[in-house]
N, C-alpha and C. Protein backbone atom coordinates (compact mmCIF):
# COMPACT_ATOMS: atom_id res chain seq x y z
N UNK A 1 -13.99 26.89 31.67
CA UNK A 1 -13.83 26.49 30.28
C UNK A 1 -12.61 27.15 29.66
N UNK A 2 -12.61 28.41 29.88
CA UNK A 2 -11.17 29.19 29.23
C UNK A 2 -9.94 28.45 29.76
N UNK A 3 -10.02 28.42 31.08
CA UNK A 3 -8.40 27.59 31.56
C UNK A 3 -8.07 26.86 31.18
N UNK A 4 -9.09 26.06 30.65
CA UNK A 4 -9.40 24.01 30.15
C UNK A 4 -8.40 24.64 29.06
N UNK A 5 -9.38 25.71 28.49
CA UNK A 5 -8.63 25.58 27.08
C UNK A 5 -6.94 26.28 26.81
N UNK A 6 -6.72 27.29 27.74
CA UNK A 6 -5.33 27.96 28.17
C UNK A 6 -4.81 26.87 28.51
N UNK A 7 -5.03 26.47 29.46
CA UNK A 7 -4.37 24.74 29.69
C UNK A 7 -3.70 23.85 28.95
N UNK A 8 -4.80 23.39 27.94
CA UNK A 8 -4.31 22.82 26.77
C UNK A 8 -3.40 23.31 25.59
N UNK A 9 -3.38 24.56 25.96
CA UNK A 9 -2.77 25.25 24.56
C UNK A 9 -1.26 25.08 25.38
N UNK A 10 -1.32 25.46 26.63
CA UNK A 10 0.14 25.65 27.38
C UNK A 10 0.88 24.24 26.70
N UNK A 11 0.11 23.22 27.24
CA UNK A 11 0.86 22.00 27.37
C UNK A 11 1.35 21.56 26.00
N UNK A 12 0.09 21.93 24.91
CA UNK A 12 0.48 21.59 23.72
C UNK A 12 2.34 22.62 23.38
N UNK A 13 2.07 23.74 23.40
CA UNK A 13 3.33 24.53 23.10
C UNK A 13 4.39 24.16 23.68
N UNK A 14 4.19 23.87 25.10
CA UNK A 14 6.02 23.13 25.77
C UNK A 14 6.64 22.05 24.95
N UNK A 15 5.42 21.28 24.55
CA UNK A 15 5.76 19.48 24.00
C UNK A 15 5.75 20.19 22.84
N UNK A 16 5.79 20.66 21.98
CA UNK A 16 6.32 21.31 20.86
C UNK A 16 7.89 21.58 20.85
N UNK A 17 7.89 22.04 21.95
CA UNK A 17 9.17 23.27 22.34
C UNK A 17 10.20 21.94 22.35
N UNK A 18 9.90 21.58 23.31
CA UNK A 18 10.75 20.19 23.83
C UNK A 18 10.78 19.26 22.74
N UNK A 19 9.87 18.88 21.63
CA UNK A 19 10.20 17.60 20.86
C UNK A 19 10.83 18.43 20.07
N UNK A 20 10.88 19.58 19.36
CA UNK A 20 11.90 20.36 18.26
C UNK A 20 13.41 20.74 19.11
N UNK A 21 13.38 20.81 20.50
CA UNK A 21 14.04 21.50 20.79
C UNK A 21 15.57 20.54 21.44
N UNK A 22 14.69 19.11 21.37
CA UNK A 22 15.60 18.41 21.77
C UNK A 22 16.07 17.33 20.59
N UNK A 23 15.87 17.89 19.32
CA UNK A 23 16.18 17.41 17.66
C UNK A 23 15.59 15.78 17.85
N UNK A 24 14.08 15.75 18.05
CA UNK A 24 13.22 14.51 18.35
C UNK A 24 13.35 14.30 16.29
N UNK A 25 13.30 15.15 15.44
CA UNK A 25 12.65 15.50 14.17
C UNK A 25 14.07 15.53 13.57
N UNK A 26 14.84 15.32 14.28
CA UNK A 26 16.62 15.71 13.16
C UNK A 26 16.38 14.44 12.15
N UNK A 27 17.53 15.11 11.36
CA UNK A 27 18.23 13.90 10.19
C UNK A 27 19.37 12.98 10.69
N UNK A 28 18.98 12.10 11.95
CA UNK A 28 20.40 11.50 12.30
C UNK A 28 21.20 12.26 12.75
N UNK A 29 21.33 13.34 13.26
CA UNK A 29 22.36 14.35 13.36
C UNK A 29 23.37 14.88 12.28
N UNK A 30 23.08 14.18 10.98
CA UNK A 30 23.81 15.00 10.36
C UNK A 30 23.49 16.95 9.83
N UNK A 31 24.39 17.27 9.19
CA UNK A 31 24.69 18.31 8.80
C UNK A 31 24.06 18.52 7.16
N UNK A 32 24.69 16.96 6.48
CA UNK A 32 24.50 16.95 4.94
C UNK A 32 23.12 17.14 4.47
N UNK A 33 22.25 17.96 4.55
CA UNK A 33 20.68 17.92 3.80
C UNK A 33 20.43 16.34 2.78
N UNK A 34 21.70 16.31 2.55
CA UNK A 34 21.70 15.16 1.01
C UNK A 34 21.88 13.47 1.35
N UNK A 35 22.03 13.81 2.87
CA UNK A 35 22.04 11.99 3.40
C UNK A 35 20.99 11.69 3.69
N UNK A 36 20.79 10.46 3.52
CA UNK A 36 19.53 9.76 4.52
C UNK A 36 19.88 9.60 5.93
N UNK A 37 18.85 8.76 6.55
CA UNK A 37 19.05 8.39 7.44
C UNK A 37 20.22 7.39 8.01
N UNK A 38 20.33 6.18 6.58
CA UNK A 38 21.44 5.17 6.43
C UNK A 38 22.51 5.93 6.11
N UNK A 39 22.53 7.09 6.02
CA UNK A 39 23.86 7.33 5.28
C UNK A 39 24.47 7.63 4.09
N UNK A 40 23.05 6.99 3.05
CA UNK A 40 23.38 6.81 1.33
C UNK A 40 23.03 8.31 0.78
N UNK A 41 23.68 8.49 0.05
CA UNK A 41 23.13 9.73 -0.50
C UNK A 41 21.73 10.03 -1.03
N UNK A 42 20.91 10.85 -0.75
CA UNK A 42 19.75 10.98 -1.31
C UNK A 42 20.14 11.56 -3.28
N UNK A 43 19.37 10.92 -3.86
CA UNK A 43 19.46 11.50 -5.79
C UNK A 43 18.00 10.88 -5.86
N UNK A 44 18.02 12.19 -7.10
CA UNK A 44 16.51 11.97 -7.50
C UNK A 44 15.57 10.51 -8.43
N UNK A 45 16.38 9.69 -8.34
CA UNK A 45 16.15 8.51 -8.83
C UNK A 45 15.61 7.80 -7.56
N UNK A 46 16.22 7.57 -6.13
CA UNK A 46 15.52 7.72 -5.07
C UNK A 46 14.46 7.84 -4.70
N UNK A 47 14.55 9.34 -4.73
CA UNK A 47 13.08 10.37 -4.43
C UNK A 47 11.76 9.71 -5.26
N UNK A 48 12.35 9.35 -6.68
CA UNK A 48 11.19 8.96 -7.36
C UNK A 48 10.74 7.46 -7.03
N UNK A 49 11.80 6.63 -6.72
CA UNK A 49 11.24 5.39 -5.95
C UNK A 49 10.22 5.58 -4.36
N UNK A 50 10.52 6.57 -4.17
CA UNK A 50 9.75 6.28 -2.77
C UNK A 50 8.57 7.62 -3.20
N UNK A 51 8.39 8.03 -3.95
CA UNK A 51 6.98 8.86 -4.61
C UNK A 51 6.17 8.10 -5.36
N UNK A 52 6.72 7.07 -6.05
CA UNK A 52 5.75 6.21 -7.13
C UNK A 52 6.02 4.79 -7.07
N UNK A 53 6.77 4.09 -6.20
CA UNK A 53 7.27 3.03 -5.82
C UNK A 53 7.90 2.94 -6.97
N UNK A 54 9.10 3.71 -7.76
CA UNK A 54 10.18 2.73 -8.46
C UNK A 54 9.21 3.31 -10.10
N UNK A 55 8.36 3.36 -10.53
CA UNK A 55 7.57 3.95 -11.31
C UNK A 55 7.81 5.24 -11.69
N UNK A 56 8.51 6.19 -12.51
CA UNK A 56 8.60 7.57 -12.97
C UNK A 56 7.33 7.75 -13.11
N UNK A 57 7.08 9.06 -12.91
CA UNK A 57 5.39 9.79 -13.18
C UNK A 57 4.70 9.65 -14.62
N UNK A 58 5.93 9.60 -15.28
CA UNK A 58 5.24 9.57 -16.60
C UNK A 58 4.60 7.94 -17.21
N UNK A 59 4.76 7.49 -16.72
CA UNK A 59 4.79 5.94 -17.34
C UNK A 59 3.54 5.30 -16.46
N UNK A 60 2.82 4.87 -16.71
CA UNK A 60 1.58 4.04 -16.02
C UNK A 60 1.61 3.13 -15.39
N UNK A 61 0.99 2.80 -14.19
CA UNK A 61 1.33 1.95 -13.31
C UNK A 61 0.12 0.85 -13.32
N UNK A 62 1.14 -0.21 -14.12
CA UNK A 62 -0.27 -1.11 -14.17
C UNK A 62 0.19 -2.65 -13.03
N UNK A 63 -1.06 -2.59 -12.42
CA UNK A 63 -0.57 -3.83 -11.17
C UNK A 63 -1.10 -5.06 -11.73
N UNK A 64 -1.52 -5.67 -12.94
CA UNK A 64 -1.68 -7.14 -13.28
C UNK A 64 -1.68 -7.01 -14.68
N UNK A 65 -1.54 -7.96 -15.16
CA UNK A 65 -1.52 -8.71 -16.68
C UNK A 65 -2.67 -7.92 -17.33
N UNK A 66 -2.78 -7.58 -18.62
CA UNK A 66 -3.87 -7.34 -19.53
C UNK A 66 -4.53 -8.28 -19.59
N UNK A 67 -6.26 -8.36 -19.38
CA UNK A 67 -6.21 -9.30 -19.47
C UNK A 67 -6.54 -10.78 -18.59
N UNK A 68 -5.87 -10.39 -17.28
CA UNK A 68 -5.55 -11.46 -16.48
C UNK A 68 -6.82 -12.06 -16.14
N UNK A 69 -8.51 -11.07 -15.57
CA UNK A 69 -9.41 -11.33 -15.17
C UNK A 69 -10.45 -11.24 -16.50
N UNK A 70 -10.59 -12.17 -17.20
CA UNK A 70 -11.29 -12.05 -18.20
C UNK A 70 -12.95 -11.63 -17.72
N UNK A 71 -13.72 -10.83 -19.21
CA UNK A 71 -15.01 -10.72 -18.87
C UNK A 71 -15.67 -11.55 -18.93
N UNK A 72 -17.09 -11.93 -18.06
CA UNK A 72 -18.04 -12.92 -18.26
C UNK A 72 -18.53 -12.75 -19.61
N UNK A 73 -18.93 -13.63 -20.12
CA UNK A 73 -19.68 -13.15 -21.39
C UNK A 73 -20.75 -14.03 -21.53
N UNK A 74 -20.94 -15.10 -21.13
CA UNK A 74 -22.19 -15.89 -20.55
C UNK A 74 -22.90 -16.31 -19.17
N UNK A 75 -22.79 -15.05 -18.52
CA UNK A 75 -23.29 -15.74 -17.02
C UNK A 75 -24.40 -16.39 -17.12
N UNK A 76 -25.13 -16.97 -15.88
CA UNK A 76 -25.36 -17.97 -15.26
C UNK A 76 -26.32 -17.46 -14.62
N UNK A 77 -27.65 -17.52 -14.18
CA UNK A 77 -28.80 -16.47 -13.28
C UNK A 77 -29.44 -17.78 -12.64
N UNK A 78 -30.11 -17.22 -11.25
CA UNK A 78 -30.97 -18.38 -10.82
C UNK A 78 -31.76 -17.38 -10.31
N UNK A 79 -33.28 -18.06 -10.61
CA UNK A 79 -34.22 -16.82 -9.67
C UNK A 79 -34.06 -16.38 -8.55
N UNK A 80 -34.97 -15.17 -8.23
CA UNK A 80 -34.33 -14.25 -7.28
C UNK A 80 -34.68 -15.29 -5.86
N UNK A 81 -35.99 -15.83 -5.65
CA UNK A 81 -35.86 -16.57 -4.61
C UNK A 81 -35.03 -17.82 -4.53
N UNK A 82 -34.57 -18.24 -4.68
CA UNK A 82 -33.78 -19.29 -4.47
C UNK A 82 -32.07 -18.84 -4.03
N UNK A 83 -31.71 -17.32 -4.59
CA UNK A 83 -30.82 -16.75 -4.47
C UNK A 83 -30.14 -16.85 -3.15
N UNK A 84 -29.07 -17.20 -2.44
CA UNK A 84 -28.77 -16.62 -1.14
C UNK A 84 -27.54 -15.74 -1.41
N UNK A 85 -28.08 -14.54 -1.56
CA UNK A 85 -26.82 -13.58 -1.13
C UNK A 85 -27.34 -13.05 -0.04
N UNK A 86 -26.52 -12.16 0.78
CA UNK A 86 -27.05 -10.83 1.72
C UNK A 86 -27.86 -9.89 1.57
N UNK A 87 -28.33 -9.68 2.60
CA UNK A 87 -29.79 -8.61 2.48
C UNK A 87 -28.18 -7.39 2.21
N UNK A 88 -27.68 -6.85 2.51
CA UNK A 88 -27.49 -5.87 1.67
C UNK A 88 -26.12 -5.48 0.71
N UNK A 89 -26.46 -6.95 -0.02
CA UNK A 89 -25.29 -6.92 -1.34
C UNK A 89 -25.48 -5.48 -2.23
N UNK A 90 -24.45 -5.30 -2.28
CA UNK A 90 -24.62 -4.19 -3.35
C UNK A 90 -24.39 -4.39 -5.06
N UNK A 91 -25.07 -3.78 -5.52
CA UNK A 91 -24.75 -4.51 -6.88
C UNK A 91 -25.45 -3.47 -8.03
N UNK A 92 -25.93 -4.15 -9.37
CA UNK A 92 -26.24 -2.68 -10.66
C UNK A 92 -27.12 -3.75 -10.95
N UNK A 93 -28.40 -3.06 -10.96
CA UNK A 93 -29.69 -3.92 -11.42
C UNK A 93 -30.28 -3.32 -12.76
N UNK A 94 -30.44 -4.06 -13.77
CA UNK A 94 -31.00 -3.96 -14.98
C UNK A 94 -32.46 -4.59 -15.42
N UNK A 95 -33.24 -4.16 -15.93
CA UNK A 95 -34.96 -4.43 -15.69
C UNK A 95 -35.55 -4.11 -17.38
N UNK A 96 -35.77 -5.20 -18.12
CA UNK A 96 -36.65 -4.88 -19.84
C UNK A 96 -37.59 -5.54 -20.25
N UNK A 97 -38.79 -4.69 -20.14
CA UNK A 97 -39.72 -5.76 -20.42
C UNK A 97 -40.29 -6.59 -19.18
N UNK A 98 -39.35 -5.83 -18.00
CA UNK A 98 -40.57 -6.83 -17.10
C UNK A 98 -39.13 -8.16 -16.40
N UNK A 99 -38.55 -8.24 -17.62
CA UNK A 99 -37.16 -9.11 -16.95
C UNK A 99 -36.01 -8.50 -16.48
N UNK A 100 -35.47 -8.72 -14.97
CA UNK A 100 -34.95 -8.22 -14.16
C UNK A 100 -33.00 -9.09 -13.99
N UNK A 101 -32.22 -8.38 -14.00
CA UNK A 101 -30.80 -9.00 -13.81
C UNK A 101 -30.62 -8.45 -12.75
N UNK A 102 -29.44 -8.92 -11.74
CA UNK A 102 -29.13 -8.62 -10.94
C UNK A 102 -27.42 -8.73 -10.89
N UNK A 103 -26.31 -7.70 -11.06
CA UNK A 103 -25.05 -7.95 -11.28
C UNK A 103 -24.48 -7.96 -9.69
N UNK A 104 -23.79 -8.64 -9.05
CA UNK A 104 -23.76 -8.33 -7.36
C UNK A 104 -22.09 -7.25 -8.04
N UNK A 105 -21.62 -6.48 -7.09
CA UNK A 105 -20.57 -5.87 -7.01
C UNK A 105 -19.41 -6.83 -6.75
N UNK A 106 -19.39 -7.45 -5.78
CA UNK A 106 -18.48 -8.45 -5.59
C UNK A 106 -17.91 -9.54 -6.60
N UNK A 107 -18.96 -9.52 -7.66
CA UNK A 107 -18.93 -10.52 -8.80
C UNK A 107 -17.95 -9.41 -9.86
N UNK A 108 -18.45 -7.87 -10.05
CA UNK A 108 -17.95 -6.74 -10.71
C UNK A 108 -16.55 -6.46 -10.39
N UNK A 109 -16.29 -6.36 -8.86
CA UNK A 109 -14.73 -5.83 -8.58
C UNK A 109 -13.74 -7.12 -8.92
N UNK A 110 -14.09 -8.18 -9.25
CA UNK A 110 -13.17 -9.34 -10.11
C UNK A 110 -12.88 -9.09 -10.90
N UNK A 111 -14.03 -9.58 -12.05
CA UNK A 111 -13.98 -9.89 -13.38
C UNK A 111 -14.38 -8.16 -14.29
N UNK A 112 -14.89 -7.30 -13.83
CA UNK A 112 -14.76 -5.71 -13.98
C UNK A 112 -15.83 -5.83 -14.86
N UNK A 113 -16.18 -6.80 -15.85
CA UNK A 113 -17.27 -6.74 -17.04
C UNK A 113 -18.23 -7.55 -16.95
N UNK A 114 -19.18 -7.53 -17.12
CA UNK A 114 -20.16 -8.84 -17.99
C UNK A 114 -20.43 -8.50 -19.18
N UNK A 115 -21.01 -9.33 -19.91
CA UNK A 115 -21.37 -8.61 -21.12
C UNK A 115 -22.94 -10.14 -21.05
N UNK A 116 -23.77 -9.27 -21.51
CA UNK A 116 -25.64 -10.38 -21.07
C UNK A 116 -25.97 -10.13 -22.45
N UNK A 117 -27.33 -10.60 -22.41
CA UNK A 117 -28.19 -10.55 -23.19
C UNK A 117 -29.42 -10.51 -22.38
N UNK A 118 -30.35 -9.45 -22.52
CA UNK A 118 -31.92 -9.35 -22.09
C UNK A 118 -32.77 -9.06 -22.93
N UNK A 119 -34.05 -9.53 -23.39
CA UNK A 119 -34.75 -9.58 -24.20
C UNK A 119 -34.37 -9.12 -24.96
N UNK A 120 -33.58 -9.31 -26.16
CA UNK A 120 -32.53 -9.07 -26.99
C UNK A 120 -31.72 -7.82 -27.50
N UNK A 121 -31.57 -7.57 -25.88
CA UNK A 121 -31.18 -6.44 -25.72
C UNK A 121 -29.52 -6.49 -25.21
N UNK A 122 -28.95 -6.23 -25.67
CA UNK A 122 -27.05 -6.55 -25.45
C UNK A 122 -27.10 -5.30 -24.05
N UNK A 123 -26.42 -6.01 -23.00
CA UNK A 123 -25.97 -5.59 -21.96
C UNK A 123 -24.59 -5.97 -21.58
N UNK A 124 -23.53 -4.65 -21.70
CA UNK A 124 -22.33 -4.13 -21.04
C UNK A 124 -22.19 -3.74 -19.69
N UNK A 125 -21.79 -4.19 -18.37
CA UNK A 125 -22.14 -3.80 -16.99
C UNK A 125 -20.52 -3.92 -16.41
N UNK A 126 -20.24 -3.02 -16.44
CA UNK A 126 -18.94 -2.87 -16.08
C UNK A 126 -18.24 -1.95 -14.71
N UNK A 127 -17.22 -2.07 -14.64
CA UNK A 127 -17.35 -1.93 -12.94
C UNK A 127 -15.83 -1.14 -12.71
C-alpha cells in the first residue's frame, strides 16, 4: 500500500516537473505580462469583459425584458385524478378548508408567479 502510494506521488511530481518545466503553462512565450495570447494588449476594460461578460460589477445584469414572462393571474385547475403529470413533479402545494392547489415547478420556473384565489383566500406563489 505505501509504494502504491510513493508511486503515485513520484509520478505525480515528474509530470509536474516536466509540464512547468517545459513552459506547457507559458504566455505564448512572451516576456510582456501585459499581452495576451493574440498579442492585444491586456487593459482593464478587458479584464472586466471576461469577469462579467462586458457588464461592470456595479451595474445589474439583467438577461430578459421586464416583464417579458408575465404572471398567471387566472389559472386553470383540473382535478387531481384526471391530472397527468409525473409521479415525481415537483411543485408548492397549498390546502384551505379542505381545498387543495397544486402549483407544478415547471409551470413556476416560466412564468415565476401565480397569483389564485382559494376559498377567498388571495394566493401569491412565486418562484
Amino acid at each position: 500500500m505505501n509504494k502504491t502510494v510513493i508511486g503515485i506521488v513520484a509520478i505525480t511530481g515528474i509530470s509536474a516537473l516536466v509540464a512547468f518545466g517545459t513552459g506547457m503553462f507559458d504566455n505564448s512565450g512572451s516576456d510582456d505580462p501585459d499581452l495576451l495570447d493574440n498579442g492585444q494588449l491586456a487593459t482593464h476594460a478587458r479584464t472586466v469583459e471576461t469577469e462579467t461578460g462586458g457588464v461592470p460589477h456595479h451595474e445589474p445584469i439583467q438577461y430578459r425584458a421586464k416583464d417579458s414572462r408575465p404572471a398567471i393571474t387566472k389559472p386553470e385547475f383540473i382535478p387531481g385524478a384526471t391530472a397527468q403529470i409525473a409521479g415525481g413533479t415537483k411543485g408548492i402545494g397549498v390546502a384551505i378548508n379542505g381545498k387543495a392547489r397544486f402549483y407544478p415547478l415547471y409551470i413556476l420556473q416560466y412564468h415565476q408567479v401565480i397569483n389564485d384565489t382559494l376559498e377567498d383566500c388571495a394566493i401569491a406563489c412565486s418562484y
